[in-house]
Protein backbone atom coordinates (compact mmCIF):
# COMPACT_ATOMS: atom_id res chain seq x y z
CA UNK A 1 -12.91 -15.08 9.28
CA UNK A 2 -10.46 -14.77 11.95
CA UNK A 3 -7.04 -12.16 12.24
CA UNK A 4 -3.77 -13.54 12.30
CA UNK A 5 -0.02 -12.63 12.11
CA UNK A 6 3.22 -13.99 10.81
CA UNK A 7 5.52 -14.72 13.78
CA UNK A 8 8.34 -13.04 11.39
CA UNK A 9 6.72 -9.90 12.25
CA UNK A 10 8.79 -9.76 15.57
CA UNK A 11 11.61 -11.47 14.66
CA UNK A 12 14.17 -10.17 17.20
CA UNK A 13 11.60 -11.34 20.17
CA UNK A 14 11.76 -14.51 21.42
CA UNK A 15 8.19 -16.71 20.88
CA UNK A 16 6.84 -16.28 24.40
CA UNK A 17 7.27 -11.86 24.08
CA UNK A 18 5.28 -12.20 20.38
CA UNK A 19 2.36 -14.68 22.18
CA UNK A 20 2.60 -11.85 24.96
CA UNK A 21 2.10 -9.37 22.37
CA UNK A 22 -0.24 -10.77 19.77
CA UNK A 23 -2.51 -11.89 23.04
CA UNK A 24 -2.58 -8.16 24.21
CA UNK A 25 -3.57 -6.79 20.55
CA UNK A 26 -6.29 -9.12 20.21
CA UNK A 27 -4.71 -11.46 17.94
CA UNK A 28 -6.19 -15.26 17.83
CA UNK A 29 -4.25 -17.21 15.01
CA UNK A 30 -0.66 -17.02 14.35
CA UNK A 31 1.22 -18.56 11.34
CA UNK A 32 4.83 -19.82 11.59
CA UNK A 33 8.38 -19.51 10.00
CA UNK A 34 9.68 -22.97 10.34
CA UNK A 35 12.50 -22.23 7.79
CA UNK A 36 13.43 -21.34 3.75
CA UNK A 37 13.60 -17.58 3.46
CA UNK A 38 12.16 -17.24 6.75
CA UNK A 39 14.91 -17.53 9.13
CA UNK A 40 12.47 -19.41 11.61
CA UNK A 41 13.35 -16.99 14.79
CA UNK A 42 10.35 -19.35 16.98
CA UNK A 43 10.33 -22.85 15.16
CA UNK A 44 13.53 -25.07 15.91
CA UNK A 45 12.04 -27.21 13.00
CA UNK A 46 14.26 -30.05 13.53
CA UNK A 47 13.64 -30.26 17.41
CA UNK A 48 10.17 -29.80 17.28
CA UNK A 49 9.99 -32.56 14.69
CA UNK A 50 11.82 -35.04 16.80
CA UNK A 51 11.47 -34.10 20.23
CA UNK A 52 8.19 -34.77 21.42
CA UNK A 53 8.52 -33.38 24.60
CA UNK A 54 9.79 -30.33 23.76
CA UNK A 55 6.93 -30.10 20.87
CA UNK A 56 4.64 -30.36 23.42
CA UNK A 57 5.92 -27.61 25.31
CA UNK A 58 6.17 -25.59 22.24
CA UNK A 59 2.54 -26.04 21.89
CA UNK A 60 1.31 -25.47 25.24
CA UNK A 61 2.74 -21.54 24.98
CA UNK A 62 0.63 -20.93 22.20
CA UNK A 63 -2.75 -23.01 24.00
CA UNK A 64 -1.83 -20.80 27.13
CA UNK A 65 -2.24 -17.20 25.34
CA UNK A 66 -5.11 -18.14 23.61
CA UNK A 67 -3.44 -18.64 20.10
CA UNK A 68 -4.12 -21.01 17.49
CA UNK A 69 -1.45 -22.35 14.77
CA UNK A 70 -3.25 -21.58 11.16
CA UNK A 71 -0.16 -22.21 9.05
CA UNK A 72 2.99 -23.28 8.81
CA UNK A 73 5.21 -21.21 6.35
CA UNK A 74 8.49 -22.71 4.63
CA UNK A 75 8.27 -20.76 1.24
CA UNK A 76 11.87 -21.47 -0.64
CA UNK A 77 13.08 -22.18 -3.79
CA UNK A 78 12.30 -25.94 -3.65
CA UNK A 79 13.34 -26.47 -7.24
CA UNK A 80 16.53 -24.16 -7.64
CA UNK A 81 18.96 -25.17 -10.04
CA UNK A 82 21.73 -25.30 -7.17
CA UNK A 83 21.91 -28.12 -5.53
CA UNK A 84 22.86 -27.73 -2.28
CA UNK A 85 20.65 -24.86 -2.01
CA UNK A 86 17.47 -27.63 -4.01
CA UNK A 87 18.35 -30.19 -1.30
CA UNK A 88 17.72 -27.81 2.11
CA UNK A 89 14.97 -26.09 0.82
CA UNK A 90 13.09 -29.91 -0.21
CA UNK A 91 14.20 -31.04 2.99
CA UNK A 92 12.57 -28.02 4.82
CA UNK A 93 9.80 -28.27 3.23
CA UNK A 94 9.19 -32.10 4.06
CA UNK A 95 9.96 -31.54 7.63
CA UNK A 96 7.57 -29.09 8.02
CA UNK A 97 5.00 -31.18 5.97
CA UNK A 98 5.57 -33.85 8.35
CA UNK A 99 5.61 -31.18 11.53
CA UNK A 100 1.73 -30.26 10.31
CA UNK A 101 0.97 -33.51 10.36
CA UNK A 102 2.14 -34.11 13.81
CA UNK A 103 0.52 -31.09 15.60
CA UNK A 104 -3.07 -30.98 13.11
CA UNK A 105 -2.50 -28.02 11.40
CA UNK A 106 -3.86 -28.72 8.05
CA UNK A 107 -2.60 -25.90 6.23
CA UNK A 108 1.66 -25.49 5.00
CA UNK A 109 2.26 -21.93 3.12
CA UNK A 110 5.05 -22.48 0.35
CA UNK A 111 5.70 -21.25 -2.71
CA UNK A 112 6.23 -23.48 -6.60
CA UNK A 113 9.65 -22.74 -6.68
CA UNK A 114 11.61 -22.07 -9.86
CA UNK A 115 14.04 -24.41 -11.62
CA UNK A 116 17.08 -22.97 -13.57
CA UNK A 117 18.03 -25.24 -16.64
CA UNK A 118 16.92 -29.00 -16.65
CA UNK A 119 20.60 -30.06 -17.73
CA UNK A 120 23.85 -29.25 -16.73
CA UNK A 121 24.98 -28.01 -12.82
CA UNK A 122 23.44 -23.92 -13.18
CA UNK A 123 23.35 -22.27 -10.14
CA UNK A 124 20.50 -20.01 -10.47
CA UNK A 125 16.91 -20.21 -10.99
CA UNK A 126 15.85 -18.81 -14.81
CA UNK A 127 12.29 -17.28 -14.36
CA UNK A 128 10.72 -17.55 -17.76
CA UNK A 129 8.37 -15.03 -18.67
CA UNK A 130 8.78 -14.32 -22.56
CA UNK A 131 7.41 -16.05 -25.23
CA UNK A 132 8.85 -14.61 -27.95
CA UNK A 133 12.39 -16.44 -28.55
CA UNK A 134 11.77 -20.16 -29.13
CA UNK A 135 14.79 -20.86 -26.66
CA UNK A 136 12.76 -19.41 -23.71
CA UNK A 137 9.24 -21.56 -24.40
CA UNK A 138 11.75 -24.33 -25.14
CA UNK A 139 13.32 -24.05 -21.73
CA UNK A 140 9.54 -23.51 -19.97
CA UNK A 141 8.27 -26.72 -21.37
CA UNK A 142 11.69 -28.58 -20.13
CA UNK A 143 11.16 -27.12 -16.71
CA UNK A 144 7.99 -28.15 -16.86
CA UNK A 145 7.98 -31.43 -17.85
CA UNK A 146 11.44 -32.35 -16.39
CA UNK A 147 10.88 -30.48 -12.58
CA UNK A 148 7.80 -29.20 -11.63
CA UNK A 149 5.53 -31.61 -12.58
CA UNK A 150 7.61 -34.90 -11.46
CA UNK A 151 8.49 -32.65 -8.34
CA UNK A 152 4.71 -31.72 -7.45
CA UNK A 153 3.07 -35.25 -8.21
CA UNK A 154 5.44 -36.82 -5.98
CA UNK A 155 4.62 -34.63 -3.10
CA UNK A 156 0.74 -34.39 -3.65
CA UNK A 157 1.22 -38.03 -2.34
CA UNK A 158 3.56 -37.15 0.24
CA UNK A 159 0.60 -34.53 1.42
CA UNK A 160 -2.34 -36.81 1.48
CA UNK A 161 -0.19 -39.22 3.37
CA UNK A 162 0.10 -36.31 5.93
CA UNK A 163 -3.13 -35.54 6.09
CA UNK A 164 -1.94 -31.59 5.02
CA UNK A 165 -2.62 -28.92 1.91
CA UNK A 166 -0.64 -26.99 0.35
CA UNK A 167 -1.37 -23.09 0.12
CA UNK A 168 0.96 -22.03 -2.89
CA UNK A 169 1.86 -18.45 -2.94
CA UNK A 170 1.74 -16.64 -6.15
CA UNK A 171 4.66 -15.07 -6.23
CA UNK A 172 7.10 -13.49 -9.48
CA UNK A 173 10.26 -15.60 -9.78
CA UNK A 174 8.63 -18.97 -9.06
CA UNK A 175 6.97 -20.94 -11.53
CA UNK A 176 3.23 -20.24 -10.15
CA UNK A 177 2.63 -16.30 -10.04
CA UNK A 178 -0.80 -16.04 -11.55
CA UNK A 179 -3.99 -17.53 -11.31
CA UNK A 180 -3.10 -19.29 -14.85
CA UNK A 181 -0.24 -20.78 -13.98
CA UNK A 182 -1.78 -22.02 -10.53
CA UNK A 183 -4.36 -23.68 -12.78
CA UNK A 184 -1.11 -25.69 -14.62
CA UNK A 185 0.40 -26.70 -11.12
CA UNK A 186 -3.12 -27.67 -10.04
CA UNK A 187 -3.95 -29.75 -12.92
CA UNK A 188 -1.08 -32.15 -11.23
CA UNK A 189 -1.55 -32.09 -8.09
CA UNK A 190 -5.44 -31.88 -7.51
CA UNK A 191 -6.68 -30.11 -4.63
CA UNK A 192 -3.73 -30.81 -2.22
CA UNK A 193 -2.38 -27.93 -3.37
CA UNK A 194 -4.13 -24.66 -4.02
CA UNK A 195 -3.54 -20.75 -3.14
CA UNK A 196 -1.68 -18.58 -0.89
CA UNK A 197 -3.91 -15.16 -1.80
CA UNK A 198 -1.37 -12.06 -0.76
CA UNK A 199 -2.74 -9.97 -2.80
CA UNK A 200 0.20 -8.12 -2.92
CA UNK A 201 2.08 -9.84 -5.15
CA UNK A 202 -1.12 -9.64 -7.90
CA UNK A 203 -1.67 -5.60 -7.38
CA UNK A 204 1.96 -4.75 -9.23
CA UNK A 205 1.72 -7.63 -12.15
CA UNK A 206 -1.62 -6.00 -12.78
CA UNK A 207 -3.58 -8.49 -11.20
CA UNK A 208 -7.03 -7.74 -9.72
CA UNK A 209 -7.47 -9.90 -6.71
CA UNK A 210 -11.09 -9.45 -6.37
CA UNK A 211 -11.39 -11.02 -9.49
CA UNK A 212 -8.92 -14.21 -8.34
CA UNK A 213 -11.25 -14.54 -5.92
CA UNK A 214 -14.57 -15.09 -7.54
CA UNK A 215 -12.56 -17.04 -10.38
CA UNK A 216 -10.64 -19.11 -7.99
CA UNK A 217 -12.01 -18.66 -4.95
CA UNK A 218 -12.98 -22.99 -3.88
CA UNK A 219 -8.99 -22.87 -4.15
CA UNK A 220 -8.03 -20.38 -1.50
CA UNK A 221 -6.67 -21.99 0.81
CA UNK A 222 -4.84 -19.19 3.09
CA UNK A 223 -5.21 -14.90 2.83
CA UNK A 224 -1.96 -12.83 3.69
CA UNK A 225 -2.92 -9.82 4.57
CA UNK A 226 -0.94 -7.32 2.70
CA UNK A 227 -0.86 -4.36 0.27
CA UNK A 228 1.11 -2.59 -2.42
CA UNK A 229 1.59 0.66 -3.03
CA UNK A 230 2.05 1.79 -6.82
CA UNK A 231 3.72 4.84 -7.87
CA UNK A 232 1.16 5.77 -11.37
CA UNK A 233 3.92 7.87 -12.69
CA UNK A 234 6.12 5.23 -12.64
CA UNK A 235 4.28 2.15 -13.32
CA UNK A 236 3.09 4.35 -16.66
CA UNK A 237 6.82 4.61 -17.77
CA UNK A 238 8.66 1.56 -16.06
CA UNK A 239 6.00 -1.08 -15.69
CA UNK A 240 5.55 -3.36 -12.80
CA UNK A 241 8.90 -5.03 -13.76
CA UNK A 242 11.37 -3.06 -11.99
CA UNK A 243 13.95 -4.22 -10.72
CA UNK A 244 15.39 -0.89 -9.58
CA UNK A 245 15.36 -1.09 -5.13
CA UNK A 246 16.91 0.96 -2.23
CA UNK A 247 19.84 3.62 -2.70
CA UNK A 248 17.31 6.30 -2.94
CA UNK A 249 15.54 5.01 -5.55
CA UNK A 250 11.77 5.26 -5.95
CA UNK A 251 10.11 2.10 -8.11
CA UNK A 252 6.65 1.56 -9.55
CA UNK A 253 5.70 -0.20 -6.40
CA UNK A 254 6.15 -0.47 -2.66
CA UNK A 255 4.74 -3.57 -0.16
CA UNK A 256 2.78 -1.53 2.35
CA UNK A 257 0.42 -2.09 5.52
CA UNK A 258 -3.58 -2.36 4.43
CA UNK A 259 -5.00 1.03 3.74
CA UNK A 260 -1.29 2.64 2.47
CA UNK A 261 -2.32 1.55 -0.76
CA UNK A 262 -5.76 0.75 -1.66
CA UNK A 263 -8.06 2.35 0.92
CA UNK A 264 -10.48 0.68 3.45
CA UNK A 265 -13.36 0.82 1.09
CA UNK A 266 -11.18 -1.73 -0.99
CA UNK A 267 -10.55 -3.84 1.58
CA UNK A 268 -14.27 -3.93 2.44
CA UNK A 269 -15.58 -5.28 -1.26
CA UNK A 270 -12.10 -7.50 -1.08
CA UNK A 271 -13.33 -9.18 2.52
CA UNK A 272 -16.97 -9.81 0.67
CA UNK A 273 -15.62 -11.10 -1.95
CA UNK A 274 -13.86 -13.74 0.03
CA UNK A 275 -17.08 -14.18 2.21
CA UNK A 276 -18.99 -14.97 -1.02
CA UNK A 277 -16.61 -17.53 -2.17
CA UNK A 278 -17.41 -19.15 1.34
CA UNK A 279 -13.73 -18.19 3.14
CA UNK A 280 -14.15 -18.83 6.70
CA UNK A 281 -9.76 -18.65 7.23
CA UNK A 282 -7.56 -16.66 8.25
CA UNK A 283 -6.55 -13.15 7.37
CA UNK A 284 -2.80 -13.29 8.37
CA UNK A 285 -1.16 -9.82 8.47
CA UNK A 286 2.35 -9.74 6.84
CA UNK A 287 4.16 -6.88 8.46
CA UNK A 288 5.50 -4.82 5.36
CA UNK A 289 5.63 -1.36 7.61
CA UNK A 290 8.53 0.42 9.36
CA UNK A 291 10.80 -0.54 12.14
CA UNK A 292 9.75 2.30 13.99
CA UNK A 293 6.56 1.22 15.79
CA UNK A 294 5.80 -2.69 14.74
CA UNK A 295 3.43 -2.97 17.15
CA UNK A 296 1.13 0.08 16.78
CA UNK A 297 0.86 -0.48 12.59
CA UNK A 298 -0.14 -3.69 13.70
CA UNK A 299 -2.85 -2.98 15.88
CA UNK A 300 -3.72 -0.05 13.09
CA UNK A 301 -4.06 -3.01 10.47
CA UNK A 302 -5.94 -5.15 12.69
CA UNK A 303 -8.42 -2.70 13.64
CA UNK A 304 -8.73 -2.02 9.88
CA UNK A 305 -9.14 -5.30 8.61
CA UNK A 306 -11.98 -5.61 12.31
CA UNK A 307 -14.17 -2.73 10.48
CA UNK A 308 -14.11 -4.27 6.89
CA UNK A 309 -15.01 -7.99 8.64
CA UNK A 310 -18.21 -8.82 7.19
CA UNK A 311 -21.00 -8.02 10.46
């Protein structure tokens, strides 16, 4: 397995001061905001897309620190019920399809997305996830049936044409955000598209990674590296749920830097796990620290996730 970094990490330096950096702190893969909720601070997506001269030169400052591409990330609401908002995120997501293809990275980090209502011009994306009123399952199997599916088969084409996989991230608010509903997507799409493990995201649904890993672990596709923090007292009375953030106020969970929520032991039997189920990817840090010293709780992580590498 190899270490990696989202570029977002730095995203006030420009791409040749985070090469300088990542070079000095021993990093060797690097995976890339091209747009979406990233605000793609070192990927002029368009440019590099249709500018092969200035793609080239793009690519020559990562060959000449000694960095490797391992993903391209344009997670988004490709589905969203708006439609202006539908129609950039799609296209962002095709350009950077087509980018991967262009420059061999085999690998694009996006998430399901997450469709409002099928009918009618809503503006907002309606996460289902209660079955008890007939009017929500009813609205499920319309997004379903009406969006994701016709959505995802198209572009399982559009992927194999490109010679490029899909690593979905299973995320709350998007249509896949556990291992059962990867399963649906991936009963449509086949194996262009499988999993985006941040295990994160699993730790405050009450998801135990480890075991998404020896369940689903021919599907994993891509590792964030990245941890959550729960709050016991608070997860016992408020649940994972929470939509409570900021002004002061303390939730059931935090995101957090490796080892500030599950220790290094953990991270150890999590590693194995992944080296069992024959990973040989990346392990691509997601910076969810302070702003008050990036750099050094990044080389902390790294030399964390360096002890737990299997010998």
């Amino acid at each position: 397995m190899h270490i990696g970094l989202i570029s977002d990490c730095l995203q006030s330096s420009d791409l040749a001061a985070v090469l300088h950096h990542y070079q000095h702190v021993g990093i060797t893969h690097i995976e890339i905001g091209t747009g979406n909720f990233s605000s793609a601070p070192h990927c002029e997506l368009n440019r590099m897309l249709h500018d092969a001269p200035a793609r080239a030169a793009w690519l020559a400052m990562f060959a000449q620190h000694g960095i490797h591409i391992s993903a391209l990330n344009c997670s988004g609401n490709v589905l969203d019920g708006d439609l202006t908002r539908r129609t950039q995120a799609q296209q962002v997501f095709r350009d950077t399809v087509q980018l991967a293809g262009l420059i061999g990275v085999h690998t694009v980090v996006c998430m399901s997305g997450c469709p409002g209502e099928p009918s009618g011009d809503g503006q907002y994306p309606n996460w289902v996830t209660c079955d008890w009123q007939p009017e929500f399952l009813a609205l499920l199997q319309r997004q379903w049936s009406e969006i994701v599916i016709p959505f995802w088969q198209q572009h399982a084409s559009f992927l194999t044409q490109h010679h490029v996989r899909v690593a979905i991230e299973m995320h709350p608010g998007q249509v896949v955000y556990n291992p059962a509903t990867f399963a649906q997507l991936h009963a449509v799409t086949g194996d262009m598209v499988g999993i985006n493990l941040d295990p994160s995201h699993l730790f405050w649904q009450g998801i135990e990674p480890i075991r998404v890993i020896e369940r689903y672990g021919r599907h994993i596709y891509h590792v964030h590296a990245k941890d959550c923090w729960i709050d016991e007292t608070e997860m016992a009375l408020n649940g994972g749920l929470d939509m409570r953030h900021g002004n002061g106020v303390t939730r059931a969970w935090q995101h957090c830097l490796w080892g500030d929520g599950h220790g290094e032991d953990y991270w150890r039997s999590f590693v194995r796990a992944l080296a069992d189920q024959h990973y040989n990817g990346v392990l691509s840090i997601e910076y969810a620290g302070s702003d008050t010293d990036v750099i050094g709780d990044i080389i902390r992580t790294r030399a964390l996730i360096e002890r737990v590498l299997p010998a």
